[in-house]
Protein backbone atom coordinates (compact mmCIF):
# COMPACT_ATOMS: atom_id res chain seq x y z
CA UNK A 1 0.90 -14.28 -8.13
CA UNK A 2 1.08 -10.30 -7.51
CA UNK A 3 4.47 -9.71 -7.15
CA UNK A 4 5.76 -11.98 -9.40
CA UNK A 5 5.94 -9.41 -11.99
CA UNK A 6 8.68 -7.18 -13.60
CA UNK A 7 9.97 -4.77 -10.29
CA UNK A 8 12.82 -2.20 -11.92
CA UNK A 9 14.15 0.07 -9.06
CA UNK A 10 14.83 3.22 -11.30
CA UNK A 11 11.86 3.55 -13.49
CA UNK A 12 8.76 3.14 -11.47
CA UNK A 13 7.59 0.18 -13.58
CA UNK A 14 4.98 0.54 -16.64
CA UNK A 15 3.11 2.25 -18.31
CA UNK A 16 0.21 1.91 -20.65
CA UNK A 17 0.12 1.13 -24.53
CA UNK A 18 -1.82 2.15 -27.09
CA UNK A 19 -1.42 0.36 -30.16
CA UNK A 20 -2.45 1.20 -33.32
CA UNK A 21 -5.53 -1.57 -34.69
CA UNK A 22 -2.89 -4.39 -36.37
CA UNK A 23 -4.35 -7.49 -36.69
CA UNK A 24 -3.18 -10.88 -38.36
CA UNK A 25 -4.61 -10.39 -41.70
CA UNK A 26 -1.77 -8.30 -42.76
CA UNK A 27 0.77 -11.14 -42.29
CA UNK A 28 -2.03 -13.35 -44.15
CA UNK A 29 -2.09 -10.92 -46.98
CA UNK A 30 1.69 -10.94 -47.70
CA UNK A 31 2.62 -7.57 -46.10
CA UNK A 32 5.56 -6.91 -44.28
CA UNK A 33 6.45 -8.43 -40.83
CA UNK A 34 5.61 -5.54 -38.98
CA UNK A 35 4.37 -2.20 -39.19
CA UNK A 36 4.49 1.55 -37.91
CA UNK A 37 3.03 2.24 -34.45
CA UNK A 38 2.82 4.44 -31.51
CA UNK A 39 3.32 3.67 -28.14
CA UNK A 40 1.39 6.07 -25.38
CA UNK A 41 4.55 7.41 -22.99
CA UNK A 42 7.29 6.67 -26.07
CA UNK A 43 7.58 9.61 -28.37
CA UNK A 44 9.10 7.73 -31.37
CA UNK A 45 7.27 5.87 -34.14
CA UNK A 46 7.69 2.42 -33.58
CA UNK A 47 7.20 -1.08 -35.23
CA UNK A 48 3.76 -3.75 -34.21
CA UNK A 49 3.32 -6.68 -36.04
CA UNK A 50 0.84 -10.17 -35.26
CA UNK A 51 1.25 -13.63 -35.87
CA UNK A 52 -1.88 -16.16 -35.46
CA UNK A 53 -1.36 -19.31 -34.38
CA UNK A 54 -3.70 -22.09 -33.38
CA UNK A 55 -4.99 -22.03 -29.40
CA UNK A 56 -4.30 -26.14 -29.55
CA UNK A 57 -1.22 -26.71 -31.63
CA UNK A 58 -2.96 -30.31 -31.95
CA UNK A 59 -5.63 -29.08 -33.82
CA UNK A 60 -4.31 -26.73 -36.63
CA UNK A 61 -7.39 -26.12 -38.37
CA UNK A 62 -9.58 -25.34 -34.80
CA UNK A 63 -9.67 -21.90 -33.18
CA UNK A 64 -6.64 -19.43 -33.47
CA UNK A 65 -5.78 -16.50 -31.44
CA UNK A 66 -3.64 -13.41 -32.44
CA UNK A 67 0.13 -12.76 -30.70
CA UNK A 68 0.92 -9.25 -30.75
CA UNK A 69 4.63 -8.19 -30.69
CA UNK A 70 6.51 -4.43 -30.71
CA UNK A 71 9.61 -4.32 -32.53
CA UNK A 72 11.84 -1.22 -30.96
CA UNK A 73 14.55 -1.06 -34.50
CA UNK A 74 17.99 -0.44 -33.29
CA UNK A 75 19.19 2.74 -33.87
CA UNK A 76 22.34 2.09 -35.82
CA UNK A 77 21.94 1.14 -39.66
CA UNK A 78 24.57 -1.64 -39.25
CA UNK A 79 23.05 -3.34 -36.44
CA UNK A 80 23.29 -6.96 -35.26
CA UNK A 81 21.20 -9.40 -36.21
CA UNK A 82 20.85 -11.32 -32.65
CA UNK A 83 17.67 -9.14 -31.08
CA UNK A 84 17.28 -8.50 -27.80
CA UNK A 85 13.51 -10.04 -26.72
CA UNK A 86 12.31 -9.14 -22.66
CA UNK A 87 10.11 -11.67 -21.24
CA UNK A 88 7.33 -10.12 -18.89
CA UNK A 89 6.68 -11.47 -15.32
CA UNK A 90 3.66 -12.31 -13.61
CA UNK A 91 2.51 -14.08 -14.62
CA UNK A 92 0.22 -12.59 -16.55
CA UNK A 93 2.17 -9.49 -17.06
CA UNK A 94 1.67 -7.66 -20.71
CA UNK A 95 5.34 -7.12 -22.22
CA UNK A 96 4.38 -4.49 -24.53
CA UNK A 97 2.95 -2.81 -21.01
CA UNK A 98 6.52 -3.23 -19.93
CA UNK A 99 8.29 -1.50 -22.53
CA UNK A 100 8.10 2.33 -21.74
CA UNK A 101 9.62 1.82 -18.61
CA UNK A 102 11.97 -0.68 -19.96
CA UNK A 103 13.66 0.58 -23.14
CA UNK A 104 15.23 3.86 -21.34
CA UNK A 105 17.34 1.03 -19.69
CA UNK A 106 18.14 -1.27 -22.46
CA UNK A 107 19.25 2.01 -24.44
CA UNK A 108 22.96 0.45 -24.83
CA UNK A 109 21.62 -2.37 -26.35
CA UNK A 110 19.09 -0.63 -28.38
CA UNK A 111 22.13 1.06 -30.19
CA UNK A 112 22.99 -1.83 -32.32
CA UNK A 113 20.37 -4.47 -31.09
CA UNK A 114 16.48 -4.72 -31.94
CA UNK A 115 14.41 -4.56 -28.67
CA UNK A 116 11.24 -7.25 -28.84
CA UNK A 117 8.46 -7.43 -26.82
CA UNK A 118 5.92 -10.08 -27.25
CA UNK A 119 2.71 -10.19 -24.96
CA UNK A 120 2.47 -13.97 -24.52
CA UNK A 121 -0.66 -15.44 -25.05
CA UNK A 122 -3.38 -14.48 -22.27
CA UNK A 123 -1.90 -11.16 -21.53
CA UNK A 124 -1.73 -7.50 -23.12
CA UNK A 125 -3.66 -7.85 -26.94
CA UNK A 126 -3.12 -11.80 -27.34
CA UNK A 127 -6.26 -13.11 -26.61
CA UNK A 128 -6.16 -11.88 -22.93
CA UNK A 129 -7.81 -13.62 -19.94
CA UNK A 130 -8.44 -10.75 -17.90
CA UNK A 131 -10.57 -10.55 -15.03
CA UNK A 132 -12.29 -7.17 -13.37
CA UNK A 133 -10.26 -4.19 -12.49
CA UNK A 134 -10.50 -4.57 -8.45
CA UNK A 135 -8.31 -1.76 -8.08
CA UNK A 136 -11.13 0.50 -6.59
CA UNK A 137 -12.79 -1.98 -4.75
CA UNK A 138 -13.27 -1.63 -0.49
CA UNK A 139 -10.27 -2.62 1.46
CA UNK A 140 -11.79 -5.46 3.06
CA UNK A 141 -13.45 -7.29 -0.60
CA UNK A 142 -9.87 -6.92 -2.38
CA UNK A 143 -8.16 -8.45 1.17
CA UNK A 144 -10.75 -11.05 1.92
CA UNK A 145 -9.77 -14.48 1.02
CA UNK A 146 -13.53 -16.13 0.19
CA UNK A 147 -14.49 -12.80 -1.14
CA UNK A 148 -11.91 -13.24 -3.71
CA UNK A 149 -12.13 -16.37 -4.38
CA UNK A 150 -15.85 -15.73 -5.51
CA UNK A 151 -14.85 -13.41 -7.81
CA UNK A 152 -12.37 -15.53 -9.48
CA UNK A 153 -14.83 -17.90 -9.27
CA UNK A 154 -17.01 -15.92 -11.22
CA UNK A 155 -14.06 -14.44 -13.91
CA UNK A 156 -13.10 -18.44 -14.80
CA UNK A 157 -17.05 -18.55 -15.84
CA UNK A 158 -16.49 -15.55 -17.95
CA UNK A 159 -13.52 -16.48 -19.73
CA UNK A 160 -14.82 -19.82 -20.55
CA UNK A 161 -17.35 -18.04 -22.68
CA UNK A 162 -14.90 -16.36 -24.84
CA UNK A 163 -14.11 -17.52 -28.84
CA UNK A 164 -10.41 -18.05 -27.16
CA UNK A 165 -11.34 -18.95 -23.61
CA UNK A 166 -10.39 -22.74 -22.86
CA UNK A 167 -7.98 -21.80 -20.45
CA UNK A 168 -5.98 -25.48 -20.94
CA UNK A 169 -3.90 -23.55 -23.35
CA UNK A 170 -2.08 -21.21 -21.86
CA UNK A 171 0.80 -23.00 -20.52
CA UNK A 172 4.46 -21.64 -20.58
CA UNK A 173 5.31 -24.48 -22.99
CA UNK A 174 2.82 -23.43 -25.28
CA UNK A 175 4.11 -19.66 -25.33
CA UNK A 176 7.24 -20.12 -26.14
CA UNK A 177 6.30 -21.99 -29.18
CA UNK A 178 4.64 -18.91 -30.50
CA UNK A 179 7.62 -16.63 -29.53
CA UNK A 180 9.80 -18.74 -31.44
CA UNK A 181 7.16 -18.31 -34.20
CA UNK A 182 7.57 -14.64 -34.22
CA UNK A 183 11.20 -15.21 -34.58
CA UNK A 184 10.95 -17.06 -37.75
CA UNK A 185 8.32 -14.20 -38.91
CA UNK A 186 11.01 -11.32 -38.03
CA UNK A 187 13.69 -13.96 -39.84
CA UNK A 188 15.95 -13.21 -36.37
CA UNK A 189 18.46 -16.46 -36.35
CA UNK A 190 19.11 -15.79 -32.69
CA UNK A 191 18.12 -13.75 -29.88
CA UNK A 192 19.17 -12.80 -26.35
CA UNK A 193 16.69 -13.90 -23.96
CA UNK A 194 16.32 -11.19 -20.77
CA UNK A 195 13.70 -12.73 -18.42
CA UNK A 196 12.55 -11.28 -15.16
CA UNK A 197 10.44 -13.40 -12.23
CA UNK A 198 8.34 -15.52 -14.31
CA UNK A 199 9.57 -14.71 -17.38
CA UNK A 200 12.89 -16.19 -15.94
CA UNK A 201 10.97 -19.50 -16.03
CA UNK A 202 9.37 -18.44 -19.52
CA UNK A 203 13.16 -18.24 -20.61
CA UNK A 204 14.18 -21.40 -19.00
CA UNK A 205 11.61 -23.32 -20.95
CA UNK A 206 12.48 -21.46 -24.72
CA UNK A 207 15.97 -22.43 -23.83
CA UNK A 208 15.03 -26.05 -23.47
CA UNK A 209 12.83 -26.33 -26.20
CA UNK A 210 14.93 -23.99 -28.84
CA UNK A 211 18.72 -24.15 -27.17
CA UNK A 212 19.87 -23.17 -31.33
CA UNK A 213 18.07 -20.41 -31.26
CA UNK A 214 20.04 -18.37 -28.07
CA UNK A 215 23.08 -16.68 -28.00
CA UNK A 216 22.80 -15.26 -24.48
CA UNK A 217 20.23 -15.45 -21.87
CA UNK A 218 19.78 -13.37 -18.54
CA UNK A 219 17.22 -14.34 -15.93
CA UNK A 220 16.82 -11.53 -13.22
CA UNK A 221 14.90 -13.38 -9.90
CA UNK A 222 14.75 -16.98 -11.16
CA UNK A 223 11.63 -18.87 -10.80
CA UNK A 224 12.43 -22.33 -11.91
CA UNK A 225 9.81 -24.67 -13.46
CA UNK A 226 9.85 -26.71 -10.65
CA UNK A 227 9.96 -24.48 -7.93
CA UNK A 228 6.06 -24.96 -6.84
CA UNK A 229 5.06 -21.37 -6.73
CA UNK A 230 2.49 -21.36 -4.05
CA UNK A 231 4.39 -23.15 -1.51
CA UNK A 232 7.76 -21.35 -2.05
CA UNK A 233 6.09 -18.06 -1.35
CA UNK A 234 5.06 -18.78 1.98
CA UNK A 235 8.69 -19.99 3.06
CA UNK A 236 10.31 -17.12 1.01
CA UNK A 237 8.12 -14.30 2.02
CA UNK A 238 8.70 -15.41 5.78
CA UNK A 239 12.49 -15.07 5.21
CA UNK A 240 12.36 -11.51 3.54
CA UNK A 241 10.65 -10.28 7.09
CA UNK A 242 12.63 -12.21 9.09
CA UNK A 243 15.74 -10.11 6.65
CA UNK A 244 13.97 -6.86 8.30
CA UNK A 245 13.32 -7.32 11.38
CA UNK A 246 17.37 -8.63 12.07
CA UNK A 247 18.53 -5.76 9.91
CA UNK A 248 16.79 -3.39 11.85
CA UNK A 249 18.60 -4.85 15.19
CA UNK A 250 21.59 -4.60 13.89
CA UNK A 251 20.78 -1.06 12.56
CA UNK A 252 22.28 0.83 16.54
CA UNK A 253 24.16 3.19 14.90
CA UNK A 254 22.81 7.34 15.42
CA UNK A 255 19.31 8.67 16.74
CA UNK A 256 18.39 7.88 13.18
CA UNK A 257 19.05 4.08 13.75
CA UNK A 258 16.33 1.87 13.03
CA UNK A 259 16.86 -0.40 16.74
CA UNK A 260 16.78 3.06 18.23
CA UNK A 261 13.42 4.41 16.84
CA UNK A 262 11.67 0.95 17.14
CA UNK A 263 13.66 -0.86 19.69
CA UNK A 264 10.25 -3.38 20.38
CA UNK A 265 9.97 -4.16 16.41
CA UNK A 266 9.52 -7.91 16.32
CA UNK A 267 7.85 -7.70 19.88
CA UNK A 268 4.78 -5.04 18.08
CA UNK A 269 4.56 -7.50 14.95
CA UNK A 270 4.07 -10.48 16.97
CA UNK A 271 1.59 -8.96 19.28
CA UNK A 272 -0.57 -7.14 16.46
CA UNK A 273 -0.57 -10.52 14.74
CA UNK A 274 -2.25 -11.77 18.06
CA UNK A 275 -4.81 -9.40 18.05
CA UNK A 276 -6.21 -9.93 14.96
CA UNK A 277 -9.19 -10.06 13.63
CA UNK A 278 -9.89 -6.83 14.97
CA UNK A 279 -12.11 -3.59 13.62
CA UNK A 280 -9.71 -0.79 11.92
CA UNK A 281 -10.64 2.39 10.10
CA UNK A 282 -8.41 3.20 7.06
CA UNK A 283 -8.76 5.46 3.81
CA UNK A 284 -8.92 3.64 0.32
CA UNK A 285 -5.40 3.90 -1.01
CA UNK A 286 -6.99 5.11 -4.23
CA UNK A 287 -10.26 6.60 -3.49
CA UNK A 288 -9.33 8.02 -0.11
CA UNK A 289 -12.75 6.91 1.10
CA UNK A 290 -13.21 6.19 4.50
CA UNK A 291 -13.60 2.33 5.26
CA UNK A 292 -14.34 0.44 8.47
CA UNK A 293 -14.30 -3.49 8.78
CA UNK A 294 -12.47 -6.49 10.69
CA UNK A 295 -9.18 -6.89 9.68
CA UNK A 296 -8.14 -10.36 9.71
CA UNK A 297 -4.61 -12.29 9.93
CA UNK A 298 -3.97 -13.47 6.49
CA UNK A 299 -5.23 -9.75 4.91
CA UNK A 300 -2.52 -8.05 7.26
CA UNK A 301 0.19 -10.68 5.99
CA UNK A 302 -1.07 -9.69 2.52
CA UNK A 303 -0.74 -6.28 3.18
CA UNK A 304 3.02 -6.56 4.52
CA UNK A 305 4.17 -9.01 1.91
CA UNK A 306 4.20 -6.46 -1.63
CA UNK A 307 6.21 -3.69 0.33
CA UNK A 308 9.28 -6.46 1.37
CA UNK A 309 9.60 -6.57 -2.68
CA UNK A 310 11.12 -3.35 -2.90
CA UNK A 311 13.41 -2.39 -0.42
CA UNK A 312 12.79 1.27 -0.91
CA UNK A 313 9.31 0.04 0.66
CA UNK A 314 10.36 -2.11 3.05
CA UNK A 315 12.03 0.41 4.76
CA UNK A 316 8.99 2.25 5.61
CA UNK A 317 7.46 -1.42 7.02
CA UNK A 318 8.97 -0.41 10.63
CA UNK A 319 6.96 2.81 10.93
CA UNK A 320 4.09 0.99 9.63
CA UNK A 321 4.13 -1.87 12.19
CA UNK A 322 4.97 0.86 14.66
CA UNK A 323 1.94 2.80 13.63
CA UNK A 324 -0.47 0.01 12.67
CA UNK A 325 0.40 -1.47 16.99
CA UNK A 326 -0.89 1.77 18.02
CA UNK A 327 -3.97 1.13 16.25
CA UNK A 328 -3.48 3.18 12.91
CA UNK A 329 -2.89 1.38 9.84
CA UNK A 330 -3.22 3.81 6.51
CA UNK A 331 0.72 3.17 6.57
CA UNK A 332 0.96 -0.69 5.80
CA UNK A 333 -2.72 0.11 3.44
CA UNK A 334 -0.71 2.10 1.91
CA UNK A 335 2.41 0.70 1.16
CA UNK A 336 0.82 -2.26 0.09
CA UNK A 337 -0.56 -0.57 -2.47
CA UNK A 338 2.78 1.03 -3.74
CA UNK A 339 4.35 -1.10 -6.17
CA UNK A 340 4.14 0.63 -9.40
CA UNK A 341 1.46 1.71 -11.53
CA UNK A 342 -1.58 0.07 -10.80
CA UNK A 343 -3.10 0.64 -14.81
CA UNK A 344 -0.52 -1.25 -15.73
CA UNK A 345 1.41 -3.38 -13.29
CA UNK A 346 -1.96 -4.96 -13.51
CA UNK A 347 -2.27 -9.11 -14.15
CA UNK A 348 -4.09 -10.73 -16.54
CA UNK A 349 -5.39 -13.15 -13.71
CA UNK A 350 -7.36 -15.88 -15.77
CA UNK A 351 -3.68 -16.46 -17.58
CA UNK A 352 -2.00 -16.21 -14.62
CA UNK A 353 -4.34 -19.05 -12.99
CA UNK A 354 -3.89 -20.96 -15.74
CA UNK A 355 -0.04 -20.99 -15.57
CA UNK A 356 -0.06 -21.64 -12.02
CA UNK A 357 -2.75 -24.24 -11.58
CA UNK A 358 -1.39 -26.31 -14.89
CA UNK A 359 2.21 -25.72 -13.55
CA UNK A 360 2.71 -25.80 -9.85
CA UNK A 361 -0.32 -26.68 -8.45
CA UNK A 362 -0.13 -30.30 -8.84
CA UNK A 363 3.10 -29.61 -6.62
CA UNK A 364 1.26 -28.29 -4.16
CA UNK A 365 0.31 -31.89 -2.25
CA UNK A 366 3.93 -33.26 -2.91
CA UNK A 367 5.99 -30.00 -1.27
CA UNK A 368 8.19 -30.95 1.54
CA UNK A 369 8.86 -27.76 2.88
CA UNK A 370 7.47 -26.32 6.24
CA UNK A 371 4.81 -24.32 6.96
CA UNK A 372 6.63 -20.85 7.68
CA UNK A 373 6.05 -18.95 10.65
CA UNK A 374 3.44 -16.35 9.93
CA UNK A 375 2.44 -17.37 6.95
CA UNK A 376 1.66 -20.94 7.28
CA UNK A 377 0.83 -22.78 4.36
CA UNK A 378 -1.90 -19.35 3.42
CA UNK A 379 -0.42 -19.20 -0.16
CA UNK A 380 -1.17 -22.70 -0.90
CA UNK A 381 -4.38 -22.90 0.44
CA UNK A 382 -5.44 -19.81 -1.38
CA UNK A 383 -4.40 -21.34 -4.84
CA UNK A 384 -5.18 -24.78 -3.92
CA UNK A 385 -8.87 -23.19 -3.90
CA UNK A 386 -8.68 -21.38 -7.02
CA UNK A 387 -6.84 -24.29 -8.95
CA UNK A 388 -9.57 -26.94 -7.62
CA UNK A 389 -11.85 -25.36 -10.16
CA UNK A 390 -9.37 -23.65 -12.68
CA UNK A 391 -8.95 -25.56 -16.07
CA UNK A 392 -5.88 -27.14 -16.38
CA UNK A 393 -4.24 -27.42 -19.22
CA UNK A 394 -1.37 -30.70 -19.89
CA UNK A 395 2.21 -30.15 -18.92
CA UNK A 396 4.88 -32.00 -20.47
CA UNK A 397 7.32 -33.60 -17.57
CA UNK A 398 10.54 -32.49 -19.44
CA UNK A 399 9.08 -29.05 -18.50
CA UNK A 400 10.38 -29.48 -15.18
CA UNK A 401 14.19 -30.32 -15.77
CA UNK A 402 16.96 -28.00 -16.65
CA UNK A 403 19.24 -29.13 -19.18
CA UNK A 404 22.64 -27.87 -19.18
CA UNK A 405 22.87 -24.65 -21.37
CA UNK A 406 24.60 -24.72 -24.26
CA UNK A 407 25.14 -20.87 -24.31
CA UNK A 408 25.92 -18.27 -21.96
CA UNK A 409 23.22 -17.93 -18.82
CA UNK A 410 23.72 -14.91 -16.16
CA UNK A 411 21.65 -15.40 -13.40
CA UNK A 412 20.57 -12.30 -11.09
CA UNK A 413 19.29 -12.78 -7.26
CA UNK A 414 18.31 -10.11 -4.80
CA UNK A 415 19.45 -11.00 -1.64
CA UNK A 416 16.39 -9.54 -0.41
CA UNK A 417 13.87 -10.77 -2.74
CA UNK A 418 10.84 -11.79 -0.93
CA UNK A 419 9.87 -14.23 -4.06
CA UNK A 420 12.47 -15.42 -6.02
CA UNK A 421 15.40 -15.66 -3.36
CA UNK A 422 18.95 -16.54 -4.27
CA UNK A 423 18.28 -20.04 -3.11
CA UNK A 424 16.37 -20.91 -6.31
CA UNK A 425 19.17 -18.74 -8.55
CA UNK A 426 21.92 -21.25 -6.85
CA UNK A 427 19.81 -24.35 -7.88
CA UNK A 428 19.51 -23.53 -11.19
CA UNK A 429 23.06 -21.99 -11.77
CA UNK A 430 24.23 -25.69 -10.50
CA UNK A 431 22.20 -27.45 -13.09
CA UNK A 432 22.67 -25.15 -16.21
CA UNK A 433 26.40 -26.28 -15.43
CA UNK A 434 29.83 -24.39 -17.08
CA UNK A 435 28.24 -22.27 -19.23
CA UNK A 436 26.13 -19.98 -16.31
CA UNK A 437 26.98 -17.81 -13.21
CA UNK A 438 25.01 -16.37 -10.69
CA UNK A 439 25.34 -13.03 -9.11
CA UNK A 440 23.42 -12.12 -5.87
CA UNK A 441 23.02 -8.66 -5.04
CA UNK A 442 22.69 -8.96 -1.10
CA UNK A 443 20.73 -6.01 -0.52
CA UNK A 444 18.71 -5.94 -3.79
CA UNK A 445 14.96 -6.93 -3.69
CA UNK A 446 12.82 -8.79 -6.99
CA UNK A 447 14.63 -7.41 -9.69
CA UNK A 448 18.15 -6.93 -9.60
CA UNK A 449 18.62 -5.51 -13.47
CA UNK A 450 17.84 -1.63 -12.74
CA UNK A 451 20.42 -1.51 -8.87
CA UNK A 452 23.10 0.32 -9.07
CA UNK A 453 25.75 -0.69 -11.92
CA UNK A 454 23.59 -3.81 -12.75
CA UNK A 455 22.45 -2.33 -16.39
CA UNK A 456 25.90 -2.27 -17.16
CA UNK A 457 26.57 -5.79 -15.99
CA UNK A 458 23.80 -6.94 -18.26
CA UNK A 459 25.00 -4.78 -21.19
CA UNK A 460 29.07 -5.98 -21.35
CA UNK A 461 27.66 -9.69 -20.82
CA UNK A 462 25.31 -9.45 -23.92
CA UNK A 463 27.49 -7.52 -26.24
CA UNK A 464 30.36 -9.55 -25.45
CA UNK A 465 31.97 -10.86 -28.49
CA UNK A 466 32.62 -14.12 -27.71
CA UNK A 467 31.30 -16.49 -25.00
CA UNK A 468 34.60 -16.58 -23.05
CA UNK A 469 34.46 -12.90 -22.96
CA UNK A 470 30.92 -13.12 -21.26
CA UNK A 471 31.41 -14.98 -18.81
CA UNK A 472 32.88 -15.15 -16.19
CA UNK A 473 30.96 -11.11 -15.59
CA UNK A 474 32.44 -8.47 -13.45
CA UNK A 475 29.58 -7.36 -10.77
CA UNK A 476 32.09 -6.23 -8.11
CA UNK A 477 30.74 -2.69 -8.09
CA UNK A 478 26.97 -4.14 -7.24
CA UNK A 479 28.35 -5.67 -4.07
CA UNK A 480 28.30 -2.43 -2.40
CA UNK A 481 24.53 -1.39 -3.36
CA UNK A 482 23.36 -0.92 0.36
CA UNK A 483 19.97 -1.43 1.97
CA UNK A 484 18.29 1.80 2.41
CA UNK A 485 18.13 3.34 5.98
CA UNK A 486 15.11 3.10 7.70
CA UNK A 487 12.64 5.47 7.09
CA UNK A 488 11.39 8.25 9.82
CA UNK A 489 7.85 9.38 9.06
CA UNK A 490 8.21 13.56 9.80
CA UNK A 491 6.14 13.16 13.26
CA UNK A 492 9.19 9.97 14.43
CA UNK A 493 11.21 13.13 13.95
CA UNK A 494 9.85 15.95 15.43
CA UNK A 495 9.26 14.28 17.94
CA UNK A 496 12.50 12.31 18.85
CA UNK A 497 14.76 15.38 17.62
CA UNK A 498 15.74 13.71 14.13
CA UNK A 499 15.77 14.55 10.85
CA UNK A 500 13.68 12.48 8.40
């Protein structure tokens, strides 16, 4: 689900690739494992390679697809052998997408560690399952529920028709058999898994299936296998807004206080809720074109959920609501359409239904939690929909237990995270057992790797020499990372005497 993807605070997320034309046929043909290529936004030459493997592992000899992989080589000659490999998010996030923004961060480790990126099957250049770019499309198609659900509708069809396109194998179990394929092609004896969002569940599962093959593992907003995506979403987005609106109360402090410039907060949400559907005019985030059309409830929860993500963003939501009660809405439009690059923060949505409906949506009947709030039970209606006529591929049940880890795990929450909340991080910290600790950054939204002093967290935990130096990890200094003050649009200012 959008959202679910890779969210690093101090790069401004991805960027697109441009690979040179590798294919499979030069690992066929005896040549080496990889080979020089260039990344658009990276101005060093760097190293591509492919592995093909078979779409249904049960059937060897039937249709394969290609996994493509970038190899960033460490920059000292005597470097270790234990890579570094990044799992995406999503899902349906491309990893090699990921890496320009990523490797600036991971430079420590880059000294004496490979960096790997492998774009798991369905995403990036491995036999992706990608649906229209809807980036451009009105307002009101992108936000309307049966609209969308058409066009999915419509994508599944597509895909189908594809050499690759029998969406039943795509699963997360099924991925991280061909990463650990491309391990034994690079000859790596173990790596350090660094997961973030769904690619914390991507590492879960390697670690299950390959424990041997890991010497450290870091999982930054933990989505456990079990976690029932859909559902969770509802009751976790619900709890990021009801984070905002009770930090903003508490926020009394100044002119520039957030209780004093919008002292009726929750009273304006609640009561623009009510009113919907209504008729709003906005410009196209994008385009800038002027649009007109009925806004209903479940496209203005939509709207507010991506901002809570990033609490940079969230802490425009209050001038937003403010605005959007008064009738003007091009804040929360917007904002919503903020979070990072849209070229390439975009999903590969046919994988990303795949994962989900094989996954979590047989969860979906089962859940036990409440309907939140605001937003009901919307997210697992919505996929419920889509899943009742997405192909589902066969998931193992050991996929949904967590053994205890036999090597060091650091698990990352953001107190704030509207997704993967420190709830889940606790649940899985408790079942890894000895060997794994979890660190909460209270004010820290989905993704807590690239706040404050995290990066160095990370870094002393991987390169620790032994296991009893990695753990227990020292995170006092993120404790402090604050949430960010409210934010005063320049008219809040001007007019109430305050400096934005």
């Amino acid at each position: 689900m959008q959202g679910l993807g890779w969210v690093l605070r101090s790069t401004g997320l991805l960027c697109l690739l441009a690979l040179t034309g590798l294919s499979a046929a030069a690992a066929d043909e005896g040549q080496p494992p990889t080979q020089p290529c260039r990344v658009e936004g990276l101005p060093n030459e760097l190293q591509c390679g492919v592995v093909r493997r078979p779409l249904d592992p049960a059937r060897p000899n039937g249709p394969a697809i290609e996994v493509h992989f970038l190899l960033v080589p460490a920059m000292a000659r005597n470097k270790h052998p234990d890579a570094v490999l990044l799992l995406a998010g999503g899902p349906g996030q491309s990893a090699i997408d990921v890496a320009p923004a990523v490797i600036s961060q991971m430079a420590r480790l880059n000294n004496r560690r490979d960096l790997i990126f492998i774009d798991q099957r369905g995403t990036g250049r491995s036999a992706p399952l990608q649906c229209a770019d809807e980036s451009r499309l009105p307002v009101q198609q992108s936000v309307d529920a049966q609209q969308q659900l058409e066009r999915l509708r419509q994508c599944s069809e597509s895909l189908g028709k594809l050499p690759y396109g029998d969406m039943r194998f795509f699963t997360t179990t099924l991925a991280m058999q061909d990463f650990d394929a491309v391990r034994e092609h690079l000859g790596v004896p173990q790596w350090n898994l660094i997961g973030a969002s769904y690619g914390t569940r991507a590492a879960l599962e390697y670690m299950r299936l390959f424990p041997q093959k890991v010497r450290r593992t870091v999982i930054d907003g933990v989505a456990p296998p079990d976690m029932v995506l859909p559902v969770s979403f509802s009751m976790d987005g619900q709890a990021a807004l009801e984070a905002l609106f009770k930090a903003c109360e508490a926020d009394t402090k100044g002119r520039a206080a957030c209780a004093t410039q919008f002292p009726k907060l929750r009273q304006q949400w609640r009561e623009l809720l009510n009113s919907l559907p209504r008729p709003v005019s906005v410009n196209h985030p994008i385009t800038g074109t002027a649009e007109n059309f009925e806004l209903s409830r479940s496209a203005l929860l939509r709207l507010i959920r991506a901002p809570l993500y990033a609490p940079a963003l969230a802490s425009a939501l209050p001038a937003a609501i403010d605005a959007a009660a008064s009738g003007n809405f091009s804040g929360l439009v917007g904002l919503s359409g903020s979070l990072g690059n849209r070229k390439t923060n975009r999903l590969a949505m046919g994988m990303h239904f795949a994962v989900v409906c094989a996954e979590d949506a047989p969860g979906i009947a089962s859940a036990t939690q409440m309907p939140s709030e605001d937003f009901g039970q919307m997210d697992a209606l919505q996929y419920g929909s889509v899943c009742a006529f997405w192909p589902r591929g066969q998931v193992p049940q050991a996929f949904y237990t967590l053994p205890p880890a036999t090597s060091p795990v650091l698990l990352l929450s953001g107190g704030a995270d509207p997704a993967t909340p420190p709830r889940h991080g606790s649940r899985v910290a408790k079942a890894l057992g000895a060997k794994a600790q979890h660190i909460v950054v209270s004010e820290a939204g989905h993704g807590v790797m690239g706040a404050g002093c995290m990066r160095d967290v990370v870094y002393r935990f991987v390169v620790a020499a032994t296991d009893a130096e990695a753990l227990p990890a020292d995170a006092a200094c993120a404790m402090k990372v604050p949430r960010p003050p409210v934010f005063l649009p320049a008219q809040i200012g001007s007019v109430k005497g305050v400096q934005p």
